[in-house]
Structures are given as structure tokens and as C-alpha cells.
C-alpha atoms as a PDB file:
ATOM      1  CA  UNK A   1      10.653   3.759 -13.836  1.00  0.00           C
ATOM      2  CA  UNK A   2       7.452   3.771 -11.744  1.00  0.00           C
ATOM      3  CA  UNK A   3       8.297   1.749  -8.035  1.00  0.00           C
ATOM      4  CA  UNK A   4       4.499   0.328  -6.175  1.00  0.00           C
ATOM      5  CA  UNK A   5       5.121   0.213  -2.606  1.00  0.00           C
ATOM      6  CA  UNK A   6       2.504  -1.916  -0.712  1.00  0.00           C
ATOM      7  CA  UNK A   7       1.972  -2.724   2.944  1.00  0.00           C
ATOM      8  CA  UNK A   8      -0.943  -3.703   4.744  1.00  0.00           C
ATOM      9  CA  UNK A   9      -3.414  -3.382   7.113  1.00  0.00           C
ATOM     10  CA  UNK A  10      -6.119  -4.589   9.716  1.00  0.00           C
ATOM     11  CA  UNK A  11      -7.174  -8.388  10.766  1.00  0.00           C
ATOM     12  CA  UNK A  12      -6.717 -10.372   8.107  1.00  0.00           C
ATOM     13  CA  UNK A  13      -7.526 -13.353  10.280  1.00  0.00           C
ATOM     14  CA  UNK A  14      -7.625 -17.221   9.161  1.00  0.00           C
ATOM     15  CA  UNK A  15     -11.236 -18.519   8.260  1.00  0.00           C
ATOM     16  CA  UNK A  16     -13.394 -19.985  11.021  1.00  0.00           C
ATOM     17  CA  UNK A  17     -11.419 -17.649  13.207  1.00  0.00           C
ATOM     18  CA  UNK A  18     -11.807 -14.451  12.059  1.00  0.00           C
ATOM     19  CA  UNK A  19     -14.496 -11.644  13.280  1.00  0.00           C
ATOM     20  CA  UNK A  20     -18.050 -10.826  11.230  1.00  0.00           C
ATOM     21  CA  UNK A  21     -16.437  -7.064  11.476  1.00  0.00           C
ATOM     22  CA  UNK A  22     -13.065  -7.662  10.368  1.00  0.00           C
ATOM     23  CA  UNK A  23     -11.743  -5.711   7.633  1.00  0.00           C
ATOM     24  CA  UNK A  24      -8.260  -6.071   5.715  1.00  0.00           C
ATOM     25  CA  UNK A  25      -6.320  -3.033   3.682  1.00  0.00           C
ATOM     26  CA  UNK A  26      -3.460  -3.894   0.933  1.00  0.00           C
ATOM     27  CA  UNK A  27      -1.983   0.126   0.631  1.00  0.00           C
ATOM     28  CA  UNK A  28       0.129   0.915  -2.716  1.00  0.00           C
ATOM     29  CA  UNK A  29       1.927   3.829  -3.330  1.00  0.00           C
ATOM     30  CA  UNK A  30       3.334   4.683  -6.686  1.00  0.00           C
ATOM     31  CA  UNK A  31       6.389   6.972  -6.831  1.00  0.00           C
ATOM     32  CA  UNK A  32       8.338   7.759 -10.133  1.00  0.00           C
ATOM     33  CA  UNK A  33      12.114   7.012  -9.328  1.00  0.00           C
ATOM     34  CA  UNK A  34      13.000  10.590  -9.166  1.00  0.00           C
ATOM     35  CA  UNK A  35      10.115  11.673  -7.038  1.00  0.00           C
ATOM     36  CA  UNK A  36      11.247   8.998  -4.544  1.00  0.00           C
ATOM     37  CA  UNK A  37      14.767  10.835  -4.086  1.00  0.00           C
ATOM     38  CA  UNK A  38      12.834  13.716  -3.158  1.00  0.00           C
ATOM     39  CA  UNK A  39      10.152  12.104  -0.596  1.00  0.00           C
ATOM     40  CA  UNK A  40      13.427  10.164   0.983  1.00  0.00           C
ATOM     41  CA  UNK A  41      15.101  13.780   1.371  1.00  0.00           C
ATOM     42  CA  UNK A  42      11.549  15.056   2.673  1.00  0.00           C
ATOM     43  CA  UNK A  43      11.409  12.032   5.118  1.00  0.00           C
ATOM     44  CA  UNK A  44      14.660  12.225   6.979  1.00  0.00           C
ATOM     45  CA  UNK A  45      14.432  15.579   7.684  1.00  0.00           C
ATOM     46  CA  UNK A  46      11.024  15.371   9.125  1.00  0.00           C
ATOM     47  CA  UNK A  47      12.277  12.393  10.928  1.00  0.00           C
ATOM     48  CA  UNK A  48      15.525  15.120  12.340  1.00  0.00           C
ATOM     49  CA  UNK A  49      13.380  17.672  13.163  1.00  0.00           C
ATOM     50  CA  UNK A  50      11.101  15.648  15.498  1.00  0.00           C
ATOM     51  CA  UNK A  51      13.946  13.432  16.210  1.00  0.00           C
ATOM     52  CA  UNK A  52      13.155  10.083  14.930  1.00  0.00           C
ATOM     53  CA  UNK A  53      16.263   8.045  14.563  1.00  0.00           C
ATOM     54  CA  UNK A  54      14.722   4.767  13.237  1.00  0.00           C
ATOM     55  CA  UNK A  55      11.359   4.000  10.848  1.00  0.00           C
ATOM     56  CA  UNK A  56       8.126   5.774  11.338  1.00  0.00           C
ATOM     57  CA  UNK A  57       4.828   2.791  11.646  1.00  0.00           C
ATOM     58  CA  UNK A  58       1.424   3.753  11.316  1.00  0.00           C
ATOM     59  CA  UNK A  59       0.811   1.384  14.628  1.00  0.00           C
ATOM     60  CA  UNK A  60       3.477   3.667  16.294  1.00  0.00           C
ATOM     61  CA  UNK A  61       0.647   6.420  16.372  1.00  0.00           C
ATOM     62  CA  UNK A  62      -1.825   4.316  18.648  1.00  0.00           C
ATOM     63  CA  UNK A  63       0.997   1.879  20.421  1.00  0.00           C
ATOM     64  CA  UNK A  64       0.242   1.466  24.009  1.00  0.00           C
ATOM     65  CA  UNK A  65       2.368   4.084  26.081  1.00  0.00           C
ATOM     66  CA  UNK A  66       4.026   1.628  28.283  1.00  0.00           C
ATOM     67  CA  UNK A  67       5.552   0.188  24.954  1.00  0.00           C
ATOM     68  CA  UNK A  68       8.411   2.497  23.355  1.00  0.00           C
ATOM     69  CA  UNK A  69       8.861   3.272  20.059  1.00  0.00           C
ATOM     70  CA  UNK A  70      10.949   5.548  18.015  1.00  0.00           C
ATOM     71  CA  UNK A  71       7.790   8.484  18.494  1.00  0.00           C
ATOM     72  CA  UNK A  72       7.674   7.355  22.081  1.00  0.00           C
ATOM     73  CA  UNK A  73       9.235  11.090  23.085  1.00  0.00           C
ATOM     74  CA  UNK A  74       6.569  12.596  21.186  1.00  0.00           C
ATOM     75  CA  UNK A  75       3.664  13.999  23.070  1.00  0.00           C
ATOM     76  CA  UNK A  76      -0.026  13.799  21.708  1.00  0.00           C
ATOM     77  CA  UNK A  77       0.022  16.960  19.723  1.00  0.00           C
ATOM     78  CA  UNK A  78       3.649  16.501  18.358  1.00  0.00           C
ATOM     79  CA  UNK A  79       2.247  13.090  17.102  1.00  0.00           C
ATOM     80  CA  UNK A  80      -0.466  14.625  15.458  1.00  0.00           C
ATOM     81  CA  UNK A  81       1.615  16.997  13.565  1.00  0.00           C
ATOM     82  CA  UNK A  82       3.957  14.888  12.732  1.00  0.00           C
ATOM     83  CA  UNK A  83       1.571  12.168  10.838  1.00  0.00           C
ATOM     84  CA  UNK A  84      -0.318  15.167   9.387  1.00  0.00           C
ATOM     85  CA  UNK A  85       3.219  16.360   8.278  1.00  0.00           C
ATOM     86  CA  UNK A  86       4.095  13.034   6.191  1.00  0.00           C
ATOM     87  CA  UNK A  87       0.505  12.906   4.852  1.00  0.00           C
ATOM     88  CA  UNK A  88       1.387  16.219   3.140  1.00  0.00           C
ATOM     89  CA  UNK A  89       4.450  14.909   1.649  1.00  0.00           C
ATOM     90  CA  UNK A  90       2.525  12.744   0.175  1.00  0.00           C
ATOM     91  CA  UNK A  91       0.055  15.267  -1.162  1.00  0.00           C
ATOM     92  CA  UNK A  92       2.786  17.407  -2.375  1.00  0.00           C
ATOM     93  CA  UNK A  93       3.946  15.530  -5.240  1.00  0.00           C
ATOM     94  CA  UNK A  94       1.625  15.265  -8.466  1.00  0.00           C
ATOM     95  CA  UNK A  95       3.218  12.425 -10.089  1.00  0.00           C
ATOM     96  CA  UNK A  96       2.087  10.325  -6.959  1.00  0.00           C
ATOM     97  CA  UNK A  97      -0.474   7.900  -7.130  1.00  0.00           C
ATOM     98  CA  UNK A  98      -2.021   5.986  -4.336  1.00  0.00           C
ATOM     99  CA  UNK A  99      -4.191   2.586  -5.297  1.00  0.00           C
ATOM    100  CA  UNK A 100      -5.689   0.134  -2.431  1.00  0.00           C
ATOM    101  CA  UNK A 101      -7.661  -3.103  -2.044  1.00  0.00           C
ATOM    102  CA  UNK A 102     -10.309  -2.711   0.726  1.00  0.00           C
ATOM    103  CA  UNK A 103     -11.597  -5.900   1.445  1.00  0.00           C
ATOM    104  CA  UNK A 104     -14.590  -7.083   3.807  1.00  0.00           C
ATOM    105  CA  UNK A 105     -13.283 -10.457   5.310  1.00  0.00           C
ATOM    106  CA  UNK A 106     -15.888 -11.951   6.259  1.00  0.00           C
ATOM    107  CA  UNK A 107     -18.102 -11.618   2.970  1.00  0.00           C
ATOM    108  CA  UNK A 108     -14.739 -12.256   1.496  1.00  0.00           C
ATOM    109  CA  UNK A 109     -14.752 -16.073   2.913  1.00  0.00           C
ATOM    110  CA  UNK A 110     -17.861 -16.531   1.688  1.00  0.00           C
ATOM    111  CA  UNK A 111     -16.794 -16.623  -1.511  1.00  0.00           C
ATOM    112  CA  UNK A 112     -15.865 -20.229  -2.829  1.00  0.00           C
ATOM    113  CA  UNK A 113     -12.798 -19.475  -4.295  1.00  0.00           C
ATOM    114  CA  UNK A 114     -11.506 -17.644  -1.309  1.00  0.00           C
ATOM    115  CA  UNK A 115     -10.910 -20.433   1.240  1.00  0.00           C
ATOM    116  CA  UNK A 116      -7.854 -18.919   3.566  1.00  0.00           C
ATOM    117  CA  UNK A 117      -5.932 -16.165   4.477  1.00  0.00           C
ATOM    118  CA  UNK A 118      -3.605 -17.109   1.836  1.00  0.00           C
ATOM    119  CA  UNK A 119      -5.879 -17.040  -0.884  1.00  0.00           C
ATOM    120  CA  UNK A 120      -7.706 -13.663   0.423  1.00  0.00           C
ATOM    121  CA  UNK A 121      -4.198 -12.092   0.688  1.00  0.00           C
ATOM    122  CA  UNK A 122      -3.394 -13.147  -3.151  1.00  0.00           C
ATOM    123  CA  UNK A 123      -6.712 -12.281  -4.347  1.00  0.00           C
ATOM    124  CA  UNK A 124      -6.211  -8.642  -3.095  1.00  0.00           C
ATOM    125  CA  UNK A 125      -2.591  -8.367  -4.065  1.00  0.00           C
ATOM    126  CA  UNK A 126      -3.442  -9.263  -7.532  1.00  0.00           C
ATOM    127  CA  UNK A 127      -6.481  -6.939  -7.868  1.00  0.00           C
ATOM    128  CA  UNK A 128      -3.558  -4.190  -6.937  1.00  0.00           C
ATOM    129  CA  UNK A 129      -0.978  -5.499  -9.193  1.00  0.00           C
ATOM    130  CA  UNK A 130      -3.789  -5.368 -12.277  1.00  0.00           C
ATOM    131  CA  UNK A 131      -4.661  -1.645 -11.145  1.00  0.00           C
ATOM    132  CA  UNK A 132      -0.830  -0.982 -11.348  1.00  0.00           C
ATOM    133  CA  UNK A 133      -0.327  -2.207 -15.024  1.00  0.00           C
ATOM    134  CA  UNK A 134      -3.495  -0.010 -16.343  1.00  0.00           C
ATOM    135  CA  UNK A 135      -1.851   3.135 -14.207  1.00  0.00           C
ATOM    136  CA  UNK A 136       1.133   2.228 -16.557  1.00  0.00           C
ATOM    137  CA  UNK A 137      -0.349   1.434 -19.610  1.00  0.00           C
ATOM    138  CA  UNK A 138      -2.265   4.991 -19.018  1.00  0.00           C
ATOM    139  CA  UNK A 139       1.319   6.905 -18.590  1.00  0.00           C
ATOM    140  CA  UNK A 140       2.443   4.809 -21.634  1.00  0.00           C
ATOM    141  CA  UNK A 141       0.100   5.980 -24.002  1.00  0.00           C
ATOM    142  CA  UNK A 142      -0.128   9.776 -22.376  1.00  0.00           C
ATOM    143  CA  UNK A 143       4.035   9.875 -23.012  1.00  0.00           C
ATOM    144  CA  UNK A 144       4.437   8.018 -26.252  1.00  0.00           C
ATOM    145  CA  UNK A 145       7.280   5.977 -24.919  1.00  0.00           C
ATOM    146  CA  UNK A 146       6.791   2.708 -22.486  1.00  0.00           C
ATOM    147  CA  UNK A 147       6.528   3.291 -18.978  1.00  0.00           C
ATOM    148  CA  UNK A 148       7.942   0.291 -17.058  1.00  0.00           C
ATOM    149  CA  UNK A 149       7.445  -0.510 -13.057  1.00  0.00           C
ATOM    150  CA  UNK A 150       9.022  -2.421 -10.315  1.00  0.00           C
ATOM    151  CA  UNK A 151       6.919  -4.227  -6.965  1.00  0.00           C
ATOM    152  CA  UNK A 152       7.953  -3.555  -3.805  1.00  0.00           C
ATOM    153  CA  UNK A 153       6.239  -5.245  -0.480  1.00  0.00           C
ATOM    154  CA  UNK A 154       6.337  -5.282   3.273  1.00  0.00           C
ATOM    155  CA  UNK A 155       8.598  -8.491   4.570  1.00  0.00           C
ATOM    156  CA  UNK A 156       5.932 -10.773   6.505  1.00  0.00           C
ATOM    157  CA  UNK A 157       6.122 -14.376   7.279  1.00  0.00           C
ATOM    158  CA  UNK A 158       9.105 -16.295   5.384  1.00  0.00           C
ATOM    159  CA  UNK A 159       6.410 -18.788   4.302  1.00  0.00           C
ATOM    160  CA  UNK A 160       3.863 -16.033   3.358  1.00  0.00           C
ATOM    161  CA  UNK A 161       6.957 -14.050   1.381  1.00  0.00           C
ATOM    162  CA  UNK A 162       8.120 -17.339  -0.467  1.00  0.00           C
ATOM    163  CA  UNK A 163       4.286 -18.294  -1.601  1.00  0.00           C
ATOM    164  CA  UNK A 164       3.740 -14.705  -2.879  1.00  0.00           C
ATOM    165  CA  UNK A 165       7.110 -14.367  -4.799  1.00  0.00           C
ATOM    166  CA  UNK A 166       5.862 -17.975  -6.526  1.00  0.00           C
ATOM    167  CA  UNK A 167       2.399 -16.461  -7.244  1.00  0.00           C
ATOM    168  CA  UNK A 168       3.755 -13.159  -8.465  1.00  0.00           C
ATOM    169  CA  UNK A 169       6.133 -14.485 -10.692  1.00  0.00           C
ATOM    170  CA  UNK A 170       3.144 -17.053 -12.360  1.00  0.00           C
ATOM    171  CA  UNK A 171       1.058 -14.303 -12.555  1.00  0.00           C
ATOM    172  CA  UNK A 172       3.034 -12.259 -14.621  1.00  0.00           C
ATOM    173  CA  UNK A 173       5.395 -15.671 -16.543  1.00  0.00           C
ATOM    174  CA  UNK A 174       3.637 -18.940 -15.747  1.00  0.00           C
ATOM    175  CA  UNK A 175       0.265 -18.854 -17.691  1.00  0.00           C
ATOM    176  CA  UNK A 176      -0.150 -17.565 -21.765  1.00  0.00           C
ATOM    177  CA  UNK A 177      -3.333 -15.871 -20.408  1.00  0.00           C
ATOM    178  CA  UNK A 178      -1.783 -13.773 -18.326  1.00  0.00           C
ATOM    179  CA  UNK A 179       1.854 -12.940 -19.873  1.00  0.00           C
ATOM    180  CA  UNK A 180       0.542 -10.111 -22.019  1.00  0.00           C
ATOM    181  CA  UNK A 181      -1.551  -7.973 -18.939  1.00  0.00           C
ATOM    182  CA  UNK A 182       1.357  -7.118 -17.262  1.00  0.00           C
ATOM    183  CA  UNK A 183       3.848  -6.266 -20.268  1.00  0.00           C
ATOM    184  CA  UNK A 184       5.155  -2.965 -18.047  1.00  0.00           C
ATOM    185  CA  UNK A 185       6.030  -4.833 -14.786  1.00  0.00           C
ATOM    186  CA  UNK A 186       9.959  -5.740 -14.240  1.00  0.00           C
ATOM    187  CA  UNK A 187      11.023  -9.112 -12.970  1.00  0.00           C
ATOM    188  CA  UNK A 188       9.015 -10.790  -9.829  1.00  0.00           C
ATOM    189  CA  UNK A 189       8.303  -8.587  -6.441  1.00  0.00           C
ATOM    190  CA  UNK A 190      10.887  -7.248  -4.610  1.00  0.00           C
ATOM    191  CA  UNK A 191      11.021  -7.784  -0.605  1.00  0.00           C
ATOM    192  CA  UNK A 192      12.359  -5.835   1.807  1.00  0.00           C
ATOM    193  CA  UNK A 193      12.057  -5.113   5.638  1.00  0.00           C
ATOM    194  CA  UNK A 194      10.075  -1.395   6.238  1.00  0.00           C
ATOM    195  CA  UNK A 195      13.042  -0.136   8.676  1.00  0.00           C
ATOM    196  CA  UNK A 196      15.047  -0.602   4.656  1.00  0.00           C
ATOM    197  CA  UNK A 197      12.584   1.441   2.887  1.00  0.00           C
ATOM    198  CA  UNK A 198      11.488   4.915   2.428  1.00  0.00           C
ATOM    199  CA  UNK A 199       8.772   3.606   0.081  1.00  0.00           C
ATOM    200  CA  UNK A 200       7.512   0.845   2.256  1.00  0.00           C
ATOM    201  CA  UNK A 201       7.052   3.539   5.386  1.00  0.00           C
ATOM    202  CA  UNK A 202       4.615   5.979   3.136  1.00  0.00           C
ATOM    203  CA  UNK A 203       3.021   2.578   1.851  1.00  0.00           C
ATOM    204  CA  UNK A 204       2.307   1.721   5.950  1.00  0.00           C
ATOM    205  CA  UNK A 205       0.843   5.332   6.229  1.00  0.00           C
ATOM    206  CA  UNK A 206      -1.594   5.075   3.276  1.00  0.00           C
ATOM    207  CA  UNK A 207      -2.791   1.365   4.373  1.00  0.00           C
ATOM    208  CA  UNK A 208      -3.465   2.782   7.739  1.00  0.00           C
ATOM    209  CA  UNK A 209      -5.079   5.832   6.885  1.00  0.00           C
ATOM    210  CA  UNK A 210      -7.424   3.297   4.148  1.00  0.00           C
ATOM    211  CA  UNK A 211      -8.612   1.367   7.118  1.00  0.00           C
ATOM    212  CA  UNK A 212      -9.496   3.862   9.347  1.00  0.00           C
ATOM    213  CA  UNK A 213     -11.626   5.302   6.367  1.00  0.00           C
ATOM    214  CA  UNK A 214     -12.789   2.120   5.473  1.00  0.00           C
ATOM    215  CA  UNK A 215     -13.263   0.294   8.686  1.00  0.00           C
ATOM    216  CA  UNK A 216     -13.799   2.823  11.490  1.00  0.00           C
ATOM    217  CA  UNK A 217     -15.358   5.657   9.370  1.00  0.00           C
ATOM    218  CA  UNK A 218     -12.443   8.011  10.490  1.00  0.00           C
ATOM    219  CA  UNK A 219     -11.697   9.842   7.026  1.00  0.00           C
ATOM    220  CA  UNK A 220      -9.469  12.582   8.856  1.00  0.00           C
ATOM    221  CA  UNK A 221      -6.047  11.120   7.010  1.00  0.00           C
ATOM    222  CA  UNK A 222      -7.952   9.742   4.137  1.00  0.00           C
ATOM    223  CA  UNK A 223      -9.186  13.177   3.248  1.00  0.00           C
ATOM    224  CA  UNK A 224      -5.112  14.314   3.145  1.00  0.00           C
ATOM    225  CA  UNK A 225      -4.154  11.912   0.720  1.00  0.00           C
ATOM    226  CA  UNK A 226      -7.641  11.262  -1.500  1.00  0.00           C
ATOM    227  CA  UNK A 227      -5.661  13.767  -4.287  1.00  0.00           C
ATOM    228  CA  UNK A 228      -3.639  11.788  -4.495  1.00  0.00           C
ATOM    229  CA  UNK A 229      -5.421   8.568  -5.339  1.00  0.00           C
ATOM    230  CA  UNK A 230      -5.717   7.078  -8.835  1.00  0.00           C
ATOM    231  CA  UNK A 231      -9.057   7.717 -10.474  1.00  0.00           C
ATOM    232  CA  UNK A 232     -10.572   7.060 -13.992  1.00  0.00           C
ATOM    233  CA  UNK A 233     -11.140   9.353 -16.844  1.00  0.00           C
ATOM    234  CA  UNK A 234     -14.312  10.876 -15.071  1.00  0.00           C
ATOM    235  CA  UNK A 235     -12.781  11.270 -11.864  1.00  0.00           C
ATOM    236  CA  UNK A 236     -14.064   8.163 -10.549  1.00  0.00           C
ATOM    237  CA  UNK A 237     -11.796   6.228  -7.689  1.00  0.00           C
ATOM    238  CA  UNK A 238     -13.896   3.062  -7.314  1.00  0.00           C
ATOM    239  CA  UNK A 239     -12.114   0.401  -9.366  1.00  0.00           C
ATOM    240  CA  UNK A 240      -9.511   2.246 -10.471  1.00  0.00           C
ATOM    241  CA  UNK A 241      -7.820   3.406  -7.578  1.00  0.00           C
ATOM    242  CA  UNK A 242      -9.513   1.897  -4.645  1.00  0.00           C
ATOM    243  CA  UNK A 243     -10.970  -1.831  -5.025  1.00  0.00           C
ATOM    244  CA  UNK A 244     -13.840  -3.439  -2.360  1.00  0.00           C
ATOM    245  CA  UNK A 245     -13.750  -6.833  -2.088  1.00  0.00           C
ATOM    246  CA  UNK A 246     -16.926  -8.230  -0.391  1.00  0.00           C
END
């Protein structure tokens, strides 16, 4: 069983009110399900050693210092090593494989089947969902045997979590066109609060360390992680791993 983690990232902003240089990051993580006992073990003692008793945010790492957080006792340099520590977790397992949407909002809206937030924040989800199935359908035909996977996202809204449950599950049931793409993906998406998830805190990480590549030209935590993101059978990671919308 393959488990896709997915958070997000940036200004994903309504239309009419968002900026020309806003850019929004869906981050997915893929972790086998006994890869993901090791990364938990890895986690919480990284999280002992720099004592950090509750969940570990990507926002934590640029949080204004007047506002605590659990990394609020950390100074600058401790910070540092500590994000470059769970970076190489991440690196340090093979049978990881990171996949992203990167999408330009603005040239986004201009598109006339993108007319809100909403619809942006499905059309990106299901570009990653799509990229998920071929990942499995690769590992199906590479082990002979069918390799299944779960969905796992960041709790938002209620309202945004209902609508994308709905979506996900007539995606995958709800239209003959589309019930045999995802043949390898179990049941609808699964939603569950970061502080509850191991998965969802490394997803957090790789959507933050996406934007700052993709929106601020910062590639520092990018280059960590790029081994381990999802490429095609010449190496290449646009469209197969990471996916521009504009």
C-alpha cells in the first residue's frame, strides 16, 4: 500500500482579489506503508532531540518571533539544522516519491474553466491525483502484482473539505470516463488535521520548499529533496512529477 500525503502552499487567493504575482503549491508525498513506520520513528526523535513536543509547520520556520510556536526555543541556526535535518529524512528513503502542482494564479484565472478558488484548488488536486495513479500503475507493472494507494490531505475549511471529498469520490466513481484511470486508488480521500499526521507534516515541508523554488527562486530546500521527486523514463520531472499550471 502506497499512502499520498498532500498539503499546500502560498496565496491561493479568490479571483478579482488575488495578486498578478501570486503563486499556489499542492505538495504530495508518497510513502510505502512500511517506509512510513520508519520516517514516523525518524520524526519523533528529531522532534526529542531538539525538543519539539507538538507538530513541526513549514510557516513555523519564518513565524514572526513575537508569536510562539513549538520551534519558538530554537535559535536561527538550530532552525536551520533542524529543517535541513527532516529534508534528509526525506532524501534517505528510495522508495519515496515526491509529486507537486505548481500553479501561476493569476494566468490560472484566465483560463475559462477556472473561475474560483474552488475550481483552481480542484483543478490542481486532480492533476496530482492523475500523476499518483501513473506512479502506481508504473510500480504495478515493474512488480508484477497490483500496487494499490490511499489519499491523504491537510484539514482546511469544513466547506472546502466536504466539496473536495464530493469531487474526489466523482472523480474516481461518478463518471464511466473516469472509473477506469484510477483503478489503484482505495475508497475517497482521507482527512485529517497535520498535528494527527506524520505524513501530512513531510507533505507541509515539501509544499513549502516547492514554493520557495517556484515562487521566490530560493532552490536551497528544493535542491535536498529534487532525488526524490518522480520523473519519467528519461529522467524528466516536468509532467510527471512536478505539474505548472499557467
Amino acid at each position: 500500500m502506497h499512502l499520498l500525503f498532500i498539503d499546500e502552499s502560498g496565496s491561493l487567493s479568490p479571483k478579482g482579489k488575488h495578486r498578478p504575482d501570486d503563486k499556489f503549491v499542492l505538495g504530495g508525498i508518497i510513502i510505502s506503508e512500511d517506509t512510513w513506520f520508519k520516517i514516523d520513528a525518524d520524526l519523533k526523535a528529531l522532534k526529542k532531540r531538539y525538543a519539539v513536543e507538538k507538530e513541526i509547520k513549514w510557516r513555523y520556520f519564518y513565524q514572526n518571533k513575537d508569536k510562539l510556536t513549538p520551534i519558538s526555543h530554537l535559535d536561527a541556526d538550530q532552525k536551520e539544522q533542524l529543517r535541513t535535518e527532516i529534508f534528509g529524512i526525506i532524501a534517505r528513503y528510495k522508495s519515496i516519491k515526491i509529486i507537486s502542482v505548481v500553479a501561476d494564479v493569476s494566468q490560472c484565472y484566465l483560463k475559462p474553466y477556472i473561475r474560483s478558488d474552488d475550481e483552481l484548488y480542484w483543478y490542481a488536486y486532480k492533476q496530482l491525483i492523475e500523476r499518483f495513479q501513473y506512479y502506481l500503475q508504473d510500480l504495478t507493472k515493474e512488480a508484477g502484482g497490483k500496487m494499490n494507494g490511499i489519499v491523504i490531505c491537510d484539514h482546511r475549511e469544513h466547506r472546502q473539505d466536504k466539496r473536495l471529498q464530493d469531487m474526489h469520490y466523482k472523480m474516481l466513481y461518478g463518471q464511466q470516463r473516469y472509473a477506469s484511470h484510477f483503478d489503484n486508488i482505495l475508497e475517497g480521500v482521507f482527512i485529517v488535521p497535520s498535528h494527527f499526521s506524520t505524513g501530512i507534516q513531510f507533505a507541509d515541508m515539501v509544499a513549502g520548499s516547492m514554493y520557495r523554488w517556484y515562487a521566490k527562486n530560493d532552490d536551497r530546500f528544493y535542491g535536498q529533496i529534487r532525488g526524490r521527486i518522480r520523473t519519467g523514463p528519461d529522467g524528466r520531472i516536468d509532467g510527471y512529477g512536478i505539474v505548472k499550471l499557467h
